[in-house]
N, C-alpha and C. Protein backbone atom coordinates (compact mmCIF):
# COMPACT_ATOMS: atom_id res chain seq x y z
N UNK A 1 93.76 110.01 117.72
CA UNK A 1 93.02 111.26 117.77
C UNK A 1 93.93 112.45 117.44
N UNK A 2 95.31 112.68 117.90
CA UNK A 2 96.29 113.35 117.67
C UNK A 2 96.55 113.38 116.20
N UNK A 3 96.48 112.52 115.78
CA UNK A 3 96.87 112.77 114.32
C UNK A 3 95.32 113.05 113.13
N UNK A 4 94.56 112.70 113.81
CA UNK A 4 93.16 112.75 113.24
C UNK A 4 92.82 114.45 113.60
N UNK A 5 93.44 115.38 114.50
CA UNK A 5 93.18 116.20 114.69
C UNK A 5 93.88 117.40 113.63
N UNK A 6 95.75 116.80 114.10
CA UNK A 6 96.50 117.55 112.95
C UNK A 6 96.19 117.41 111.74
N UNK A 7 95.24 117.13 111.07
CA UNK A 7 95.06 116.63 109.48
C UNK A 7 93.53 117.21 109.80
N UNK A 8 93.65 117.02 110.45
CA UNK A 8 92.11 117.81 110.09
C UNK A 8 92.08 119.26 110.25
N UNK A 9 92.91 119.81 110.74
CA UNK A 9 93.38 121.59 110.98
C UNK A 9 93.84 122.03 109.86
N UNK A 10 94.30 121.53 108.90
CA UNK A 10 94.83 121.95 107.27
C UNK A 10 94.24 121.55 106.27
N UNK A 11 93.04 119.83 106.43
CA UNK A 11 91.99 119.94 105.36
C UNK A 11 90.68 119.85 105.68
N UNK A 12 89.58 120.47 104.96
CA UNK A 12 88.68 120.30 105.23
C UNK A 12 87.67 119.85 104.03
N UNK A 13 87.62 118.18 105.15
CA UNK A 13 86.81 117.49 104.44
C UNK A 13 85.68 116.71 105.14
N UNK A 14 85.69 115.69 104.68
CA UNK A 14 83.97 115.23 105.81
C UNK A 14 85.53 114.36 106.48
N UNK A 15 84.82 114.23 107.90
CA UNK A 15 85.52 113.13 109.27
C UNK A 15 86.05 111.41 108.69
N UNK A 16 85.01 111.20 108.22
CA UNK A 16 84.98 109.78 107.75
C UNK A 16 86.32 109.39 106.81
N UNK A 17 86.63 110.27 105.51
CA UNK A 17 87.46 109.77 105.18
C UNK A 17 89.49 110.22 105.74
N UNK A 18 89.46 111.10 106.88
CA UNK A 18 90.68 111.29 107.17
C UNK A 18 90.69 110.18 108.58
N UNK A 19 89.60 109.71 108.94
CA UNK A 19 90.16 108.91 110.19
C UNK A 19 90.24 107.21 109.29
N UNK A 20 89.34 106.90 108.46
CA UNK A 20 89.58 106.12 108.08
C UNK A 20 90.98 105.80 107.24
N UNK A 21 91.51 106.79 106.82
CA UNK A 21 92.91 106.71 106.68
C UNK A 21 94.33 107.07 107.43
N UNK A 22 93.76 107.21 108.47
CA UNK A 22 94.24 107.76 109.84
C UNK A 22 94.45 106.09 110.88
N UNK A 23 93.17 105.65 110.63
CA UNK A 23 92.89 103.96 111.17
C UNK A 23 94.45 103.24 110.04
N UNK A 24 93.69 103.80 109.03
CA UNK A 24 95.12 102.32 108.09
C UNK A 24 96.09 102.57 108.35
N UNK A 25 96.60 104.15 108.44
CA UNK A 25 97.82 104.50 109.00
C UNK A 25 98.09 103.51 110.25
N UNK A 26 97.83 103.74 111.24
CA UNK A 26 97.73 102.91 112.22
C UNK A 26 98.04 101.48 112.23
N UNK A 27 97.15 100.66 111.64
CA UNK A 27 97.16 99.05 111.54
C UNK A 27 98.22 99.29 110.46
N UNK A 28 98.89 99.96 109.69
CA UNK A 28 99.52 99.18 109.12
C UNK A 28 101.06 99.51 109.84
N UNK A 29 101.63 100.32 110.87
CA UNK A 29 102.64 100.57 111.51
C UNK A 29 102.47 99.57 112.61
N UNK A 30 100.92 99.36 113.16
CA UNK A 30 101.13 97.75 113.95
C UNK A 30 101.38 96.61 113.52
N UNK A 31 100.80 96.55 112.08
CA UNK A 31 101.27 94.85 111.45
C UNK A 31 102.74 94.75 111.32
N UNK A 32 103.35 96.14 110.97
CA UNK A 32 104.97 96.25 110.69
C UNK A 32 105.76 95.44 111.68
N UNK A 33 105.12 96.06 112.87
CA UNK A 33 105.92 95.50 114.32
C UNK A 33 105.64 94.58 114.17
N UNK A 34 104.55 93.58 113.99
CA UNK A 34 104.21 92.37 113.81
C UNK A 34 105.27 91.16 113.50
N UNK A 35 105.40 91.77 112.32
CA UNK A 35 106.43 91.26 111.50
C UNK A 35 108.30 91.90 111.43
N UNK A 36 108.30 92.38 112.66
CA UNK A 36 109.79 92.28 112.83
C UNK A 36 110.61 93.58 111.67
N UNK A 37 109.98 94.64 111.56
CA UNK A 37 110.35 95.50 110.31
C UNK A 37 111.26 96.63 110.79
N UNK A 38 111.35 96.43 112.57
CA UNK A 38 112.80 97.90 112.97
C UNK A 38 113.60 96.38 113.19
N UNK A 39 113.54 94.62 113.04
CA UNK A 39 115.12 94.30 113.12
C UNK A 39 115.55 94.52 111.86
N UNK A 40 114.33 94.35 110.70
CA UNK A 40 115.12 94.49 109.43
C UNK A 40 115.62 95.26 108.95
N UNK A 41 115.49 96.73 109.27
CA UNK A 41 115.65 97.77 108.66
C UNK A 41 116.93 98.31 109.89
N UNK A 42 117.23 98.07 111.29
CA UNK A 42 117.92 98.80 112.48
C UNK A 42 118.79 97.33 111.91
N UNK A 43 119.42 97.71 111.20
CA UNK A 43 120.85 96.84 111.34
C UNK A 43 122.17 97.22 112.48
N UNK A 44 122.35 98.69 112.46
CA UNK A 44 123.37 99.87 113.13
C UNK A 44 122.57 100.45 114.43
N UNK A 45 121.42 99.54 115.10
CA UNK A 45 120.77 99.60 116.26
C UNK A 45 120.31 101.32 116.62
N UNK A 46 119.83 101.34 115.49
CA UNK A 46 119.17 103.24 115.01
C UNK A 46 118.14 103.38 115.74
N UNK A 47 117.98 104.00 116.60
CA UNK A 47 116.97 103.96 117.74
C UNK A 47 115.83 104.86 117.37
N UNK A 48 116.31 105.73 116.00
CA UNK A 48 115.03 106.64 115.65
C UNK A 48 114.04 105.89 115.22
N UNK A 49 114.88 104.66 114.25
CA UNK A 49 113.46 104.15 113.17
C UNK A 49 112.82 102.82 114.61
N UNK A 50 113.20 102.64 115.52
CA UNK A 50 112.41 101.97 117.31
C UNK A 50 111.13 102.91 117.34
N UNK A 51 111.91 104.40 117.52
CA UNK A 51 110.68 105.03 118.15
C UNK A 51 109.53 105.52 116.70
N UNK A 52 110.16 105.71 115.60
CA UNK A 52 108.69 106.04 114.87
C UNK A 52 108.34 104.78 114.38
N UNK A 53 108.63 103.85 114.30
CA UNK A 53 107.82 102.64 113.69
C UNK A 53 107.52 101.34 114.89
N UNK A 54 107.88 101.58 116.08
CA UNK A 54 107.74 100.99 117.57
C UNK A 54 108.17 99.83 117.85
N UNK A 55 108.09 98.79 118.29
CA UNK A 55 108.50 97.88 118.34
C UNK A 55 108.24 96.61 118.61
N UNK A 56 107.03 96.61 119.32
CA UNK A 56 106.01 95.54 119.56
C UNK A 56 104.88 95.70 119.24
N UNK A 57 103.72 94.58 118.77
CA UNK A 57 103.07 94.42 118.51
C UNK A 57 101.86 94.02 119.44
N UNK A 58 100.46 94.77 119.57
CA UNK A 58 99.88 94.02 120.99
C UNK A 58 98.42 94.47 120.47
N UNK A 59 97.64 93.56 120.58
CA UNK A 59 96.41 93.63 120.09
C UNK A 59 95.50 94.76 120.90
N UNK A 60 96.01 94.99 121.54
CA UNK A 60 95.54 96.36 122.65
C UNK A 60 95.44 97.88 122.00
N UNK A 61 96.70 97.78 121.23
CA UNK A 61 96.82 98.89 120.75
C UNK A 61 96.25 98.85 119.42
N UNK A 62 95.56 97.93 118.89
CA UNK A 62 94.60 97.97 117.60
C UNK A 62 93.11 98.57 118.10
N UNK A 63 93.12 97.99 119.13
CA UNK A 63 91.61 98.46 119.84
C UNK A 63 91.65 99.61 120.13
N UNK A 64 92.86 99.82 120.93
CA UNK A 64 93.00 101.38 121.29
C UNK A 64 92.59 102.53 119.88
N UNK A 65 92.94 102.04 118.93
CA UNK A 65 93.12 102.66 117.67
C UNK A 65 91.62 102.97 116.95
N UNK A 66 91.06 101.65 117.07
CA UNK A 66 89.75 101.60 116.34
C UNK A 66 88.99 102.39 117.47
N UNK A 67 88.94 102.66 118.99
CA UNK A 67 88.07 102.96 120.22
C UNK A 67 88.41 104.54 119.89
N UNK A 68 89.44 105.29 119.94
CA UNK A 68 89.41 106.47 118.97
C UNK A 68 89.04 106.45 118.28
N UNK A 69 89.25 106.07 117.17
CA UNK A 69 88.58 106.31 115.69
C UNK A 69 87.30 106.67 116.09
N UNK A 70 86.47 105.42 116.54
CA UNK A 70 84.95 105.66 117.05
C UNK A 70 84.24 107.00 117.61
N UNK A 71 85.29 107.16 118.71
CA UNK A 71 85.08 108.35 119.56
C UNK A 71 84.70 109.57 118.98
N UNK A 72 86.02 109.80 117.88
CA UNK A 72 86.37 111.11 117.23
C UNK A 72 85.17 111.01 116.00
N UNK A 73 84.71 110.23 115.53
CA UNK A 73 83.85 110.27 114.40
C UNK A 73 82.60 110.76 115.00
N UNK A 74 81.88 110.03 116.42
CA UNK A 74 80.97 110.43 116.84
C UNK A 74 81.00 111.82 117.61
N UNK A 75 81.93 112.44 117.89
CA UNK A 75 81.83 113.93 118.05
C UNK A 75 82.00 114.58 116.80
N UNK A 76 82.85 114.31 116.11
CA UNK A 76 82.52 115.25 114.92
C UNK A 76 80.63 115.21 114.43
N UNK A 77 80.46 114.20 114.13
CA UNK A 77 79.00 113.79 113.69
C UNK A 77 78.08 114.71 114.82
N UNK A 78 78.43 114.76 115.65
CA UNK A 78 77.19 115.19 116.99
C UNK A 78 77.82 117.01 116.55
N UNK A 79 79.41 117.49 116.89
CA UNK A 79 79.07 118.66 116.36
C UNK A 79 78.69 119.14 115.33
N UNK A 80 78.29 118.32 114.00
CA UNK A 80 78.27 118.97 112.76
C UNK A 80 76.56 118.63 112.96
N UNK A 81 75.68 118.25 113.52
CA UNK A 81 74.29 118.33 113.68
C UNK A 81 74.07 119.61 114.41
């Protein structure tokens, strides 16, 4: 929602297509963790690229992701009626 919000304060477009790319953003920084992409890249144990690209992977936080998405689409939709 945080980031669906900042992107939406500088463009204005319909809801649908900044969360839906807001969602891929998302799943695709969880599949990363998935697949092990801060051991490949943290060779020198760089703790920045831990915290922006995270470190575990948990199907919780896909839901969490899509249960926003949902949220934020249906208030936009209800305020723009």
């Amino acid at each position: 929602m945080l980031m669906y919000c900042f992107i939406k304060s500088f463009i204005n477009i319909k809801p649908f297509p900044i969360a839906l790319g807001v969602i891929m953003f998302a799943f695709t920084l969880e599949f990363l963790q998935l697949f092990k992409l801060t051991e490949i890249l943290n060779p020198y144990n760089n703790s920045i690229i831990k915290v922006i690209l995270g470190s575990t992977f948990q199907i919780s936080d896909l839901l969490a992701y899509s249960f926003g998405t949902f949220i934020i689409l249906i208030i936009e939709y209800k305020i723009q009626k």
